[in-house]
Protein backbone atom coordinates (compact mmCIF):
# COMPACT_ATOMS: atom_id res chain seq x y z
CA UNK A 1 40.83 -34.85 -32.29
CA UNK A 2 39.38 -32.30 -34.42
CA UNK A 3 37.31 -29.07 -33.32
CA UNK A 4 34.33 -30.48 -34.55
CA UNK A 5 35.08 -33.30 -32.04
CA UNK A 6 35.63 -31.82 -29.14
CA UNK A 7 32.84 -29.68 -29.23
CA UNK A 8 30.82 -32.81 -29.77
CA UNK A 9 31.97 -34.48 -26.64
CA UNK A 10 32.10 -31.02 -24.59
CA UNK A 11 28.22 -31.27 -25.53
CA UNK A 12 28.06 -34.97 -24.52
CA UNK A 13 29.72 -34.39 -21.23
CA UNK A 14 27.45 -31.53 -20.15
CA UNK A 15 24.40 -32.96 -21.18
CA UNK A 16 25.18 -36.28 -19.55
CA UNK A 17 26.81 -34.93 -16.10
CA UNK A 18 24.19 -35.32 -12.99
CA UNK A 19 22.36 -31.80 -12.85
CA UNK A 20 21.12 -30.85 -9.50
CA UNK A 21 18.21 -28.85 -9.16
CA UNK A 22 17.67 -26.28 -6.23
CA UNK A 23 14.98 -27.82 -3.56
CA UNK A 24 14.25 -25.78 -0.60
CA UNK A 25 14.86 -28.56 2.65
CA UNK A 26 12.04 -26.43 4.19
CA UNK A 27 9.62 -27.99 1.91
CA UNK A 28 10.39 -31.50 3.68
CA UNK A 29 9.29 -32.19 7.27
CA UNK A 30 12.21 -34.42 7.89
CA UNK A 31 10.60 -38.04 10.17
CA UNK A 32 11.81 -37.57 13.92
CA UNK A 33 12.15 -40.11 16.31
CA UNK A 34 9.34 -41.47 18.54
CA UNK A 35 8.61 -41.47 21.64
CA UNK A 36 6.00 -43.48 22.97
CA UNK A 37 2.99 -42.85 25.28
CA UNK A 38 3.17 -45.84 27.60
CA UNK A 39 -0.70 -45.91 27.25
CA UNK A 40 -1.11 -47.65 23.63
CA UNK A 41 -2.01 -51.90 24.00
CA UNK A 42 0.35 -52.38 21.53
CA UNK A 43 4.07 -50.74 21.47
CA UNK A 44 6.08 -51.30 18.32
CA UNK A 45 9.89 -50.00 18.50
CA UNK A 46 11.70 -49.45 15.42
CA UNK A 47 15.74 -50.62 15.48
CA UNK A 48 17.13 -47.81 13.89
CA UNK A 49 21.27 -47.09 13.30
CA UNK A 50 20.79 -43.09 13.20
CA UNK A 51 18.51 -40.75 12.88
CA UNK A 52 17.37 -39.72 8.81
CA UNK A 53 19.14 -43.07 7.38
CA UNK A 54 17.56 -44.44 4.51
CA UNK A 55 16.42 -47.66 6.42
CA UNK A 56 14.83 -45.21 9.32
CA UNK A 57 12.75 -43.17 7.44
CA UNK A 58 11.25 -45.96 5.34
CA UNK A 59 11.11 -48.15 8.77
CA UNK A 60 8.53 -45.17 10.33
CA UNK A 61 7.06 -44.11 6.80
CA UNK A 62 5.93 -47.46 6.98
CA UNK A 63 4.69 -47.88 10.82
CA UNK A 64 3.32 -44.39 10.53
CA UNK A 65 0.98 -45.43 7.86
CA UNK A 66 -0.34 -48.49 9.32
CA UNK A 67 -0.64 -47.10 13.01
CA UNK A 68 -3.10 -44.80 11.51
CA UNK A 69 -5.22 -47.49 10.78
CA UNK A 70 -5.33 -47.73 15.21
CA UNK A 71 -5.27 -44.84 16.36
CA UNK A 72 -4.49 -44.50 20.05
CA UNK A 73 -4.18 -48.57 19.91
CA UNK A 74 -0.82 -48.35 19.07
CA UNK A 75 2.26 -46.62 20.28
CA UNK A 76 5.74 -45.90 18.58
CA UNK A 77 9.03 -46.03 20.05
CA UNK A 78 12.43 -45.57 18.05
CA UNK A 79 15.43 -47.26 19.14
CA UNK A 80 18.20 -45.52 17.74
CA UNK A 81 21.54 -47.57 18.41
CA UNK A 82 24.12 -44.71 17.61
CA UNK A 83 21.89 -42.30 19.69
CA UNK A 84 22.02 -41.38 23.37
CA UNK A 85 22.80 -43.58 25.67
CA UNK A 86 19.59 -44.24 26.86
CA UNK A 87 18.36 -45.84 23.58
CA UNK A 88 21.35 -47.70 23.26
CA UNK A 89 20.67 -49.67 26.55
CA UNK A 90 17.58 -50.28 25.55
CA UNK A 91 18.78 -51.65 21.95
CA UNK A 92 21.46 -53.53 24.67
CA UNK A 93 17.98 -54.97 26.73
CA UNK A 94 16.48 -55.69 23.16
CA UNK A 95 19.14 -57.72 22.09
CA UNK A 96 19.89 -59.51 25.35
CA UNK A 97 15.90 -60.29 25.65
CA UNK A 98 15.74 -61.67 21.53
CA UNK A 99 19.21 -64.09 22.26
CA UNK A 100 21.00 -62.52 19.64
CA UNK A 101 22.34 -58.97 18.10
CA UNK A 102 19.45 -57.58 16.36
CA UNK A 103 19.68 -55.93 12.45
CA UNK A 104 18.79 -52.88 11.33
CA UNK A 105 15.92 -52.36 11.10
CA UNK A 106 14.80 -55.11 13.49
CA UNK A 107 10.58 -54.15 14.01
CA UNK A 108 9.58 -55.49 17.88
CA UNK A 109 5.88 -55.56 18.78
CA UNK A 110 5.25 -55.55 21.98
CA UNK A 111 9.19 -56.20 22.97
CA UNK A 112 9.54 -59.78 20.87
CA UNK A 113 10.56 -59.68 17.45
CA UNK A 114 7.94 -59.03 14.95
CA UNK A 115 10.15 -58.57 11.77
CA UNK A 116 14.06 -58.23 10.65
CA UNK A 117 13.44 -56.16 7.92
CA UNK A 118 10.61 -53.33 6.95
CA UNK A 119 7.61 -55.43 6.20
CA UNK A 120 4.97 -55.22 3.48
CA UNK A 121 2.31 -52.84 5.12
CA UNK A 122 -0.08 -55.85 4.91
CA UNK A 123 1.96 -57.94 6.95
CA UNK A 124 2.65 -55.00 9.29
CA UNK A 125 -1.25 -54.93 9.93
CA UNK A 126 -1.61 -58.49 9.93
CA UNK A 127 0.53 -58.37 12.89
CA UNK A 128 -1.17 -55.45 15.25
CA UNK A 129 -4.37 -57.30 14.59
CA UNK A 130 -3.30 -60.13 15.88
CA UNK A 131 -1.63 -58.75 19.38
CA UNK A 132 -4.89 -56.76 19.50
CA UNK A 133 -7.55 -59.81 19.07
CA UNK A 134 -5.32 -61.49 21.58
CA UNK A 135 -6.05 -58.78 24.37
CA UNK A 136 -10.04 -58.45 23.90
């Protein structure tokens, strides 16, 4: 390979290797678990495997911005299943309550199965209004 052609693919190479840029973590409030109330009408717990997975944080980014929507109406709880042992009896009661193992992340309203998977927002909605018209 000639000189011409290495420095040619020395060029490629750095200009196509990932570059990282410096973020300060500070900048990020990272999404904790819940803990609910007891007070709310309506309690949703999220079926989580561990705290700040990928399926977690989208999970509560999603809840979070619906429950807005109801204010003290609605209560969060997160069940983490690799977390104390506390939460996983509760992911244990869950599961023996549903029939079945649950999935991560399984979304309960109100301790039944609302959805296997992080619904639409919509749909998420759809849902709390219809436990709520259901207990005026």
């Amino acid at each position: 390979m000639s000189e011409q052609n290495h420095q040619i693919k020395d060029e490629i190479t750095t200009t196509m290797a990932c570059e990282t840029s410096e973020v300060d973590d500070a900048l990020y409030d990272p999404v904790e678990p819940r803990i609910a109330g007891g007070k709310a009408p309506v309690l949703i717990e999220i079926i989580c495997e561990r705290v700040h997975c990928v399926l977690y944080d989208y999970a509560i980014n999603t809840v979070d911005m619906i429950v807005d929507i109801f204010g003290d109406k609605v209560d969060i709880q997160t069940v983490i299943r690799q977390g104390d042992r506390k939460n996983a009896q509760r992911f244990l009661d869950l599961c023996e309550r549903a029939g079945k193992m649950l999935t991560v992340p399984t979304i309960l309203i109100n301790g039944e199965v609302a959805f296997t998977s992080v619904p639409h927002p919509n749909e998420l909605e759809k849902a709390i209004e219809a436990i709520l018209e259901k207990k005026k």
